[in-house]
PDB file of N, CA and C in Angstrom:
ATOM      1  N   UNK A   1     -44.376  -0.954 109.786  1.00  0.00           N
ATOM      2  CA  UNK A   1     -43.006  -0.547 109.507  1.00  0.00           C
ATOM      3  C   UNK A   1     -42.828   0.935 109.837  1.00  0.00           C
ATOM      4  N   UNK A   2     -41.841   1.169 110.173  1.00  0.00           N
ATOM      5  CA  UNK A   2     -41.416   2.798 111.143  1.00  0.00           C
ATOM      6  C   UNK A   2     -40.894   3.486 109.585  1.00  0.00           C
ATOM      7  N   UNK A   3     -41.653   4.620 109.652  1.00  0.00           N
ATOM      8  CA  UNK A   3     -41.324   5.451 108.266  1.00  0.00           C
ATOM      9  C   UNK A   3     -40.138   5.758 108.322  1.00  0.00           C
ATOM     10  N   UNK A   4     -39.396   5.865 107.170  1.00  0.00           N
ATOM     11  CA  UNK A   4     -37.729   5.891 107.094  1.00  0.00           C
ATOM     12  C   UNK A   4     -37.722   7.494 107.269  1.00  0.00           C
ATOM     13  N   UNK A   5     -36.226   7.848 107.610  1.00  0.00           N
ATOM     14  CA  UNK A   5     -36.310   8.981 107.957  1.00  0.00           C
ATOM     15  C   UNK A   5     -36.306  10.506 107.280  1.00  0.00           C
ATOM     16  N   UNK A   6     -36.116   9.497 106.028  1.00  0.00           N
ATOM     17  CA  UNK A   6     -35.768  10.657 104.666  1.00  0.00           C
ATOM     18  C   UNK A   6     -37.310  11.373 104.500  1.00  0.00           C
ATOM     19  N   UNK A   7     -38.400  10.282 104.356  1.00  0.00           N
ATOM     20  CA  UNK A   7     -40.069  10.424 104.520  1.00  0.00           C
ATOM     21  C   UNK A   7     -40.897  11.135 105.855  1.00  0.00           C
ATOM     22  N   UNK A   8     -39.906  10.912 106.443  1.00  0.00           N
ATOM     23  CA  UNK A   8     -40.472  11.748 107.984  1.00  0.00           C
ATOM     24  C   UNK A   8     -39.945  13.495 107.911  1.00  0.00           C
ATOM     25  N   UNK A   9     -38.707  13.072 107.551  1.00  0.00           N
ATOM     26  CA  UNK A   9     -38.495  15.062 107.121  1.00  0.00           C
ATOM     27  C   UNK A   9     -38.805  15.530 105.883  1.00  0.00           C
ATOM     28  N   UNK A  10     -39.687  14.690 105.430  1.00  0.00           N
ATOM     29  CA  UNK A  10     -40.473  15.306 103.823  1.00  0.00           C
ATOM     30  C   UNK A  10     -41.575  15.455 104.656  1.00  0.00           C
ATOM     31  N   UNK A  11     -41.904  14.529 105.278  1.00  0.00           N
ATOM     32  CA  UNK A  11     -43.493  15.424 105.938  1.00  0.00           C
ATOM     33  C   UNK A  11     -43.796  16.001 106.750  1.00  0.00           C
ATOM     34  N   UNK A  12     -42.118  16.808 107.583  1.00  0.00           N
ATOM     35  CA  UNK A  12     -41.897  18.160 107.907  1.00  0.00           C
ATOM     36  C   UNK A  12     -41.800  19.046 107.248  1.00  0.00           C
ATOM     37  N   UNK A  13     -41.306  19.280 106.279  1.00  0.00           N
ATOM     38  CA  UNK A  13     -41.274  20.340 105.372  1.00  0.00           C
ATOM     39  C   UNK A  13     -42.626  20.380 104.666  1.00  0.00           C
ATOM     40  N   UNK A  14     -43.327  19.425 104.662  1.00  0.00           N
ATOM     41  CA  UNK A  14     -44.685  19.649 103.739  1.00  0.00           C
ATOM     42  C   UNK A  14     -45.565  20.339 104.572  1.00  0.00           C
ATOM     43  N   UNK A  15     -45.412  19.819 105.880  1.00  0.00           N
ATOM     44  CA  UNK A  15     -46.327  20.468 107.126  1.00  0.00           C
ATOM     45  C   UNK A  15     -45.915  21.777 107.137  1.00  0.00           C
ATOM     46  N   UNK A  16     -44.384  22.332 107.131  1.00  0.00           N
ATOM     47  CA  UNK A  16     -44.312  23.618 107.392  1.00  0.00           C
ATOM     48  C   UNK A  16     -44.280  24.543 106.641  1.00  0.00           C
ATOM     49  N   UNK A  17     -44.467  24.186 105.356  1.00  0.00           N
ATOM     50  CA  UNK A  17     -44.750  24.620 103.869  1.00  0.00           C
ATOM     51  C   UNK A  17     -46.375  25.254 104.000  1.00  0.00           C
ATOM     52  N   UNK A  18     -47.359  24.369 104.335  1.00  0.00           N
ATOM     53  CA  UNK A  18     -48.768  24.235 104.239  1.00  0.00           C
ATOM     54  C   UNK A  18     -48.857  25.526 105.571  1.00  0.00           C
ATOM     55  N   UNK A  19     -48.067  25.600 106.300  1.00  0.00           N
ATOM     56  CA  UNK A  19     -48.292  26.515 107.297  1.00  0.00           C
ATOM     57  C   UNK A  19     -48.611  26.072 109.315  1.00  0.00           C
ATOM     58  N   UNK A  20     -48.401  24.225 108.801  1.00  0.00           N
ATOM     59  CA  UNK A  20     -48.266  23.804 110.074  1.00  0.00           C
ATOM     60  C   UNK A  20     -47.186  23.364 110.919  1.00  0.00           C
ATOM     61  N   UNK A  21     -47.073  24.663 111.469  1.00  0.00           N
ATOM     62  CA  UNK A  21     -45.908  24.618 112.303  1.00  0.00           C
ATOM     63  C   UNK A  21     -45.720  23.662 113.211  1.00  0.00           C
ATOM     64  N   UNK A  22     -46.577  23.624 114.300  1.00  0.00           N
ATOM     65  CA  UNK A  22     -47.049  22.955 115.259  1.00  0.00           C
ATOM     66  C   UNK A  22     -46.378  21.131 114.620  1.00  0.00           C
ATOM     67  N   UNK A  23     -47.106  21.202 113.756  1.00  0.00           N
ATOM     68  CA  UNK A  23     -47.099  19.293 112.669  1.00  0.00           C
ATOM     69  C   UNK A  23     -45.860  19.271 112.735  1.00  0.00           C
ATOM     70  N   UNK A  24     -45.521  20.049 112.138  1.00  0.00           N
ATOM     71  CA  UNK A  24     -43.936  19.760 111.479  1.00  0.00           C
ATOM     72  C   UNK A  24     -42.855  19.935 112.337  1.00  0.00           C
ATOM     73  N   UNK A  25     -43.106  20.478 113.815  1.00  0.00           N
ATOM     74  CA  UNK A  25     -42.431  20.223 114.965  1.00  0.00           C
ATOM     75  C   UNK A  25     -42.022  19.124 115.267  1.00  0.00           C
ATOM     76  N   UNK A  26     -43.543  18.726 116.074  1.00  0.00           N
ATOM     77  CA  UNK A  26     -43.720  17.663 116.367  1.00  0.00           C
ATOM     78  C   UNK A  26     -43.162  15.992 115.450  1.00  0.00           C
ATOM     79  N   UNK A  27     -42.992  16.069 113.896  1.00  0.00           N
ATOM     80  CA  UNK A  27     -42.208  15.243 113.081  1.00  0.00           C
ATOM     81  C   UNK A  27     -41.088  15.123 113.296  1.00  0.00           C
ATOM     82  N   UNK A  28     -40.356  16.752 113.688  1.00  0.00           N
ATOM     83  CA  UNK A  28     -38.728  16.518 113.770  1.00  0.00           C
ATOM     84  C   UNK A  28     -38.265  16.164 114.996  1.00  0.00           C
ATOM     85  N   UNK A  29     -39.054  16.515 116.204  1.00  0.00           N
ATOM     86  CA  UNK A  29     -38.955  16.035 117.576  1.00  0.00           C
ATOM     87  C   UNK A  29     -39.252  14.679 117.776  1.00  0.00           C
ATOM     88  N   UNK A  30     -39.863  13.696 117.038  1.00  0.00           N
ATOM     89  CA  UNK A  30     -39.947  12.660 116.500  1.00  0.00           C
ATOM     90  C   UNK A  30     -38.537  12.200 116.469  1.00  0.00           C
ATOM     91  N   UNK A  31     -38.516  12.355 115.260  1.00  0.00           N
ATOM     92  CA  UNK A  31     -37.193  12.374 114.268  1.00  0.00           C
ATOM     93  C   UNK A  31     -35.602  11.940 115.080  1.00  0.00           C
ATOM     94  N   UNK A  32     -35.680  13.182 115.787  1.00  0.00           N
ATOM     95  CA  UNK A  32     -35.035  13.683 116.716  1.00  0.00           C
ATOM     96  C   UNK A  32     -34.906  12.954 118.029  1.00  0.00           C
ATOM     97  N   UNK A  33     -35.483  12.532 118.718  1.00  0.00           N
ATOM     98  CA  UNK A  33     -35.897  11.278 119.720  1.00  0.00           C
ATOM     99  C   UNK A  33     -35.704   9.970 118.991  1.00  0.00           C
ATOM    100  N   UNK A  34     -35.542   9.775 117.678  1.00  0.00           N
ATOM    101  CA  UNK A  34     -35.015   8.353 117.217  1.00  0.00           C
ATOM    102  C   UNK A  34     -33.450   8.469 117.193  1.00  0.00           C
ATOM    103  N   UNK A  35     -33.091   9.685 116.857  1.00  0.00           N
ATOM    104  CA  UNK A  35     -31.951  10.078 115.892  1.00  0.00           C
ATOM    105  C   UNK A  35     -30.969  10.950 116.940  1.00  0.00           C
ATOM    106  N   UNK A  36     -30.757  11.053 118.061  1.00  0.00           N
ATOM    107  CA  UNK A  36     -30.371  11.657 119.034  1.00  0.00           C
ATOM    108  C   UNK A  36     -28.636  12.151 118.586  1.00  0.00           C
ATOM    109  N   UNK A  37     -28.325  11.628 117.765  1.00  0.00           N
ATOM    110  CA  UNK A  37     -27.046  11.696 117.543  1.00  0.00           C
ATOM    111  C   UNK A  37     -26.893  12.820 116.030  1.00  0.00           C
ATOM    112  N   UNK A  38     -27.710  12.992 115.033  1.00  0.00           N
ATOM    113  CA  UNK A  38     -27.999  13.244 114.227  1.00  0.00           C
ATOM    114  C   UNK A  38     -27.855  14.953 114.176  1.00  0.00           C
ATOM    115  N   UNK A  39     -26.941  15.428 114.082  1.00  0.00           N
ATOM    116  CA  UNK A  39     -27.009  17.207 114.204  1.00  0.00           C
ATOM    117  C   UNK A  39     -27.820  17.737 112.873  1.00  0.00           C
ATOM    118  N   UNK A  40     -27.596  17.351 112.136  1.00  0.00           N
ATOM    119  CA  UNK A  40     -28.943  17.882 110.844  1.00  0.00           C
ATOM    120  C   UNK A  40     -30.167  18.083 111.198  1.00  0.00           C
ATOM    121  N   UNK A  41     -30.684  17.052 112.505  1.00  0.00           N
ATOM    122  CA  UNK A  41     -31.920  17.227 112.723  1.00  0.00           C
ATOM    123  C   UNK A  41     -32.403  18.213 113.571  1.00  0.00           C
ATOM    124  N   UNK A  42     -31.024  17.674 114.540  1.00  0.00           N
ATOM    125  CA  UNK A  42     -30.935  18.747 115.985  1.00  0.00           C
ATOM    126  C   UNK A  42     -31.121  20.609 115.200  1.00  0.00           C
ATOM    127  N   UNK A  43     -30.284  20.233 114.336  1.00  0.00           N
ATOM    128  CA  UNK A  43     -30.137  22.435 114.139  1.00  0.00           C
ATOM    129  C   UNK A  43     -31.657  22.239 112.781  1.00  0.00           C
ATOM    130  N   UNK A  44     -31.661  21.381 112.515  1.00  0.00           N
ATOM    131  CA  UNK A  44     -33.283  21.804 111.477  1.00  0.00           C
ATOM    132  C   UNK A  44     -34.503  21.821 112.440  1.00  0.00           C
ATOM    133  N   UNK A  45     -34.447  21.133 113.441  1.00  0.00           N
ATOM    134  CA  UNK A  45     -35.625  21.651 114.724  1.00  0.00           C
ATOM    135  C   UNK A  45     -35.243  22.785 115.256  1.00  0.00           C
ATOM    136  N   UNK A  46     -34.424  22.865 115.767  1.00  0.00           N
ATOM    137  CA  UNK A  46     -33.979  24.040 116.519  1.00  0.00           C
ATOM    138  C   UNK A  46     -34.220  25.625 115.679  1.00  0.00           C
ATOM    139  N   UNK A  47     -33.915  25.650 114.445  1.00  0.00           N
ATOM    140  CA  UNK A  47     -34.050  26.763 113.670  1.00  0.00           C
ATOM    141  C   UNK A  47     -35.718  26.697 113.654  1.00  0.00           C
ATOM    142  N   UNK A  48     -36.797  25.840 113.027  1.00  0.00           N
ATOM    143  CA  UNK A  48     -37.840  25.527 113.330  1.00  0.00           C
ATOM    144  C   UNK A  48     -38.566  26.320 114.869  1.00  0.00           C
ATOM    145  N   UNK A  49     -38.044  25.879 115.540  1.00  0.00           N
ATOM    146  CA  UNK A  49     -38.278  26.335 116.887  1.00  0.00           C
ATOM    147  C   UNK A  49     -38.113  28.125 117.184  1.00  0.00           C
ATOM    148  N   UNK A  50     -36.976  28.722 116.786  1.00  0.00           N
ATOM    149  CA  UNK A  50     -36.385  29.787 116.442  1.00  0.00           C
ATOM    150  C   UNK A  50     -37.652  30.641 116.089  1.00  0.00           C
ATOM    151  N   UNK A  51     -37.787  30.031 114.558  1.00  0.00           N
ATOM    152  CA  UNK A  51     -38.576  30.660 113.684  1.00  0.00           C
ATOM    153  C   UNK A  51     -40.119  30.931 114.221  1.00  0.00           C
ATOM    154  N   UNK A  52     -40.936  30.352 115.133  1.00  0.00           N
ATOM    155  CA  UNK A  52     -42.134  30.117 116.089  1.00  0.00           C
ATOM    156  C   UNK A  52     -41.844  31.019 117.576  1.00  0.00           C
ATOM    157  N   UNK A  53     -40.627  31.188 117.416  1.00  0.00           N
ATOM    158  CA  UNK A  53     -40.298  31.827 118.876  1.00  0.00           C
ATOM    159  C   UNK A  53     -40.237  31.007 119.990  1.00  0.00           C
ATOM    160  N   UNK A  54     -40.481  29.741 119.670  1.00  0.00           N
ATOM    161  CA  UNK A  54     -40.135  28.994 120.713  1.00  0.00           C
ATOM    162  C   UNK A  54     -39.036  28.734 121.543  1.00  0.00           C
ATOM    163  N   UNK A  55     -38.385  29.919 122.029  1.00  0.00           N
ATOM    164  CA  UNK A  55     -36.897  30.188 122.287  1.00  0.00           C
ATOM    165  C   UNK A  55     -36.723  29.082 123.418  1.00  0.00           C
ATOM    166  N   UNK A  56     -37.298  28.974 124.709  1.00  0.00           N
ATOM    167  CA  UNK A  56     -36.780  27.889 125.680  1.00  0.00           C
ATOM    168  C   UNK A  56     -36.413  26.656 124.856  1.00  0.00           C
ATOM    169  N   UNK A  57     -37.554  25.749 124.082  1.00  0.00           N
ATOM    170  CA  UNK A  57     -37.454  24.615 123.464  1.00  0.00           C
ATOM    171  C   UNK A  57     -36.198  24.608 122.538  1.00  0.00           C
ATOM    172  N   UNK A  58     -36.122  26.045 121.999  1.00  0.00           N
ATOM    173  CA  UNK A  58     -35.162  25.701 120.581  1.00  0.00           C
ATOM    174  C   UNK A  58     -33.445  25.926 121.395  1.00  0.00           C
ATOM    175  N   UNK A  59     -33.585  26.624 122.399  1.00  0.00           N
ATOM    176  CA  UNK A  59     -31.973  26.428 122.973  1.00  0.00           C
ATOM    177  C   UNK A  59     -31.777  25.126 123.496  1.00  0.00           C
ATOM    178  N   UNK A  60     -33.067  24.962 124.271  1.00  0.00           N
ATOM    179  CA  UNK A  60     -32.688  23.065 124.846  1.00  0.00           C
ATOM    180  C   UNK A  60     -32.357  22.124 123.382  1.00  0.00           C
ATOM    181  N   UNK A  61     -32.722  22.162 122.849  1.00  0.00           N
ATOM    182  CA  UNK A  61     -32.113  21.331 121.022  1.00  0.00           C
ATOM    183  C   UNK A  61     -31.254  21.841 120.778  1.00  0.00           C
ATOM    184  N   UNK A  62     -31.116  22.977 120.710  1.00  0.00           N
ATOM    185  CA  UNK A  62     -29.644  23.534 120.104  1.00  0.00           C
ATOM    186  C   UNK A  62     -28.312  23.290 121.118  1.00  0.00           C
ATOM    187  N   UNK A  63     -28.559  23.627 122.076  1.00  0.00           N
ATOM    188  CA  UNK A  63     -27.644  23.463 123.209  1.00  0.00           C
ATOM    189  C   UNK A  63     -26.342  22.007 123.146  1.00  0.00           C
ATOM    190  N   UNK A  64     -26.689  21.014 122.509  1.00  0.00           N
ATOM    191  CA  UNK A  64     -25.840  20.071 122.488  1.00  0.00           C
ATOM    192  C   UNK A  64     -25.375  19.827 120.763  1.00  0.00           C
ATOM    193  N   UNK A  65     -25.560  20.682 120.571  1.00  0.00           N
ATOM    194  CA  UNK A  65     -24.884  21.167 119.292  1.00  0.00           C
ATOM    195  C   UNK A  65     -23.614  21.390 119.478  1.00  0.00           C
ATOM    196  N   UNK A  66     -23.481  22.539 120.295  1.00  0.00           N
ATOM    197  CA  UNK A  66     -21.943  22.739 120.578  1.00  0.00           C
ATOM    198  C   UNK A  66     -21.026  22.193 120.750  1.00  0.00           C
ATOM    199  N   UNK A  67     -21.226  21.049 121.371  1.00  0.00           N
ATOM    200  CA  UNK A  67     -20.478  20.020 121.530  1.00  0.00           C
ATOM    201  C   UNK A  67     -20.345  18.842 120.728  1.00  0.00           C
ATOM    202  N   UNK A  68     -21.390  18.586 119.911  1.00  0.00           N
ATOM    203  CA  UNK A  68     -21.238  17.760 118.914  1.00  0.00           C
ATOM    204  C   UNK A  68     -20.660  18.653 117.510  1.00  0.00           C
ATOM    205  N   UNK A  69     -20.241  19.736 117.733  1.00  0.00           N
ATOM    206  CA  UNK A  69     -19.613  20.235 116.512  1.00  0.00           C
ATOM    207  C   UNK A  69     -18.689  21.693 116.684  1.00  0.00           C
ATOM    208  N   UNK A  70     -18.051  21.246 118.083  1.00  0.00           N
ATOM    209  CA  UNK A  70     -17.452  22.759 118.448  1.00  0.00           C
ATOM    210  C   UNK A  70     -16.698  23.510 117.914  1.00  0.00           C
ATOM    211  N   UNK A  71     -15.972  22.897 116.752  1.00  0.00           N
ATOM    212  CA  UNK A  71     -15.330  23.589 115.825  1.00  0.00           C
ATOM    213  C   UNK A  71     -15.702  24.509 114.467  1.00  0.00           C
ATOM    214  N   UNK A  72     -18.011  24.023 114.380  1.00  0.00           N
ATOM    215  CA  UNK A  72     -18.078  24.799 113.429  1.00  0.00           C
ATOM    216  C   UNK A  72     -19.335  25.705 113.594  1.00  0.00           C
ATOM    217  N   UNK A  73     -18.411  27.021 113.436  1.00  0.00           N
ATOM    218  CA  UNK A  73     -18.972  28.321 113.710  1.00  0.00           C
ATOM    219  C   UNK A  73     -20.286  28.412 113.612  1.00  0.00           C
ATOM    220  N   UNK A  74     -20.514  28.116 112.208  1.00  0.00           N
ATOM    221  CA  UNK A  74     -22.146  28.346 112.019  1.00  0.00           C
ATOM    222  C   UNK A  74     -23.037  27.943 112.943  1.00  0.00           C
ATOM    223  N   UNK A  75     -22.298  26.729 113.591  1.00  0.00           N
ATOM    224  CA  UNK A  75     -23.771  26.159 114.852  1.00  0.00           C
ATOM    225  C   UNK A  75     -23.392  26.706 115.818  1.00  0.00           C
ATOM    226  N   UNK A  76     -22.233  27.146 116.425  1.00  0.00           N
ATOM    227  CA  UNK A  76     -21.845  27.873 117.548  1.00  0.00           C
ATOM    228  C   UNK A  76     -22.793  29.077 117.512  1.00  0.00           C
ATOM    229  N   UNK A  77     -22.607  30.040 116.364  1.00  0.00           N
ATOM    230  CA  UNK A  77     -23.619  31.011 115.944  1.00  0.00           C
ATOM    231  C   UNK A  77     -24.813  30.247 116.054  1.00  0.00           C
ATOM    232  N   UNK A  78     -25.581  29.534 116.162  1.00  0.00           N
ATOM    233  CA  UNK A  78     -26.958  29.355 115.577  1.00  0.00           C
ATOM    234  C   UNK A  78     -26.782  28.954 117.291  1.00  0.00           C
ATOM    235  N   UNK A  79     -26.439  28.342 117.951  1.00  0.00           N
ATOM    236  CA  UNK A  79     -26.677  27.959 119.504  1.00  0.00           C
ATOM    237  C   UNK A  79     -26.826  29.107 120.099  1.00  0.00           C
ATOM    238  N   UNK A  80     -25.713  30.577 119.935  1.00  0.00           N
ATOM    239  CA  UNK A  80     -25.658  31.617 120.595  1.00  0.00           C
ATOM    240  C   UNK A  80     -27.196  32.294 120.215  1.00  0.00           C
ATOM    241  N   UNK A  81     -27.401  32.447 119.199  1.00  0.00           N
ATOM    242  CA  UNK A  81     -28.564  33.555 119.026  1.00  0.00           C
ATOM    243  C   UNK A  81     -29.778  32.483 119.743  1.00  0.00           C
ATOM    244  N   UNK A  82     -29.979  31.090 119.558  1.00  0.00           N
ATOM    245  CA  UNK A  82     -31.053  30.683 120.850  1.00  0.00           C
ATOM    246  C   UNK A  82     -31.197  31.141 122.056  1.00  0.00           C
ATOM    247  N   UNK A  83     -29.288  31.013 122.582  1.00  0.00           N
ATOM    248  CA  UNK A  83     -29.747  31.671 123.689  1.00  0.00           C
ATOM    249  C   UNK A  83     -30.009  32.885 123.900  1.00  0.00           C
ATOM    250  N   UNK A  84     -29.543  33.720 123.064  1.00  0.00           N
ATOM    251  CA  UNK A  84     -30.210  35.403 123.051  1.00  0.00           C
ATOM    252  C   UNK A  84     -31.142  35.383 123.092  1.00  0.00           C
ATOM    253  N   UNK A  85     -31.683  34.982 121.904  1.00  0.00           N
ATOM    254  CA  UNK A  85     -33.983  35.286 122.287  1.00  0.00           C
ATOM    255  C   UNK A  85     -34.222  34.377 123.534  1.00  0.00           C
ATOM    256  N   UNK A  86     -33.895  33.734 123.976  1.00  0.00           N
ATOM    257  CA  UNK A  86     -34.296  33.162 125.452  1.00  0.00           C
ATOM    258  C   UNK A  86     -34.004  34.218 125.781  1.00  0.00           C
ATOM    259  N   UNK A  87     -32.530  34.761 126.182  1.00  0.00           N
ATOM    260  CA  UNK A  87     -32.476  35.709 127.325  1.00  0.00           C
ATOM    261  C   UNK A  87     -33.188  36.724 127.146  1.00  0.00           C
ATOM    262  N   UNK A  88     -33.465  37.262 125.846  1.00  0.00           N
ATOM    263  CA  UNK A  88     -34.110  38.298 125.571  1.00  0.00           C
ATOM    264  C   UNK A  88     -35.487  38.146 126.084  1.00  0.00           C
ATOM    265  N   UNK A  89     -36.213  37.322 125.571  1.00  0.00           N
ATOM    266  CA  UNK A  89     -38.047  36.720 126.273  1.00  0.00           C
ATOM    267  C   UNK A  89     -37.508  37.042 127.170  1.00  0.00           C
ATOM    268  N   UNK A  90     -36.765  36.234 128.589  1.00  0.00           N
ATOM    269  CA  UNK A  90     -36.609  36.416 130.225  1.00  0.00           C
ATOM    270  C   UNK A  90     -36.918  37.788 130.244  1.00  0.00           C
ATOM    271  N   UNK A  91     -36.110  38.337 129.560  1.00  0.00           N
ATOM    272  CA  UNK A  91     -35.774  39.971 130.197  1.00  0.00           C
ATOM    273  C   UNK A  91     -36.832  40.681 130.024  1.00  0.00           C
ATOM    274  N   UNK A  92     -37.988  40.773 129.225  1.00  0.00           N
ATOM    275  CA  UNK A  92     -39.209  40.948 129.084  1.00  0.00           C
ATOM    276  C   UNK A  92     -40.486  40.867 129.298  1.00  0.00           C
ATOM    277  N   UNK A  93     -40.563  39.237 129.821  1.00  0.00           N
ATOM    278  CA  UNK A  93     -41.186  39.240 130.884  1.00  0.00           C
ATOM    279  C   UNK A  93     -40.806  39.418 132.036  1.00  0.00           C
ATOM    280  N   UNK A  94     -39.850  39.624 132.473  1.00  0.00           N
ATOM    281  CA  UNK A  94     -39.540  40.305 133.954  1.00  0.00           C
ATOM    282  C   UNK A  94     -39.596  41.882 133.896  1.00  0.00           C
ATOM    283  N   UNK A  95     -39.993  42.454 133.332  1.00  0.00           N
ATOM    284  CA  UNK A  95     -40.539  43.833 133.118  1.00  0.00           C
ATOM    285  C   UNK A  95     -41.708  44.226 133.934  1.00  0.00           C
TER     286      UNK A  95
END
């Protein structure tokens, strides 16, 4: 039986609690690949991602946020600053 989904983002947060980032990625990208429609999951990976610096990965998740919720700011904000630390990384390694 496929773990329900309430149990799959408890054992993201337990993973990223304990300090495994990496785990608890990989759960919500899970998650996230079942749940494609699901913006709770989309902006709780994406911030996840953020938080690791994983800026390419976390704008590609965040990125269709906007459109599944263009009217509310907070994710508009949370899409924009992805793409800042992306652009920001680019601009740094091109140094």
């Amino acid at each position: 039986l496929p773990a329900s989904m309430w149990a799959r983002g408890l054992r993201a947060d337990v993973d990223w609690a304990l300090g495994r980032s990496d785990d608890a990625i990989v759960v919500m990208q899970d998650l996230l690949a079942d749940n494609r429609g699901d913006l709770r999951i989309r902006l709780r990976l994406g911030l996840m991602l953020l938080d690791v610096h994983r800026n390419a990965e976390a704008a590609r998740t965040l990125r269709p946020a906007a459109w599944m919720a263009p009217d509310d700011e907070e994710v508009l904000v949370l899409v924009a600053s992805a793409e800042e630390a992306l652009a920001l990384e680019r601009s740094r390694r091109s140094r």
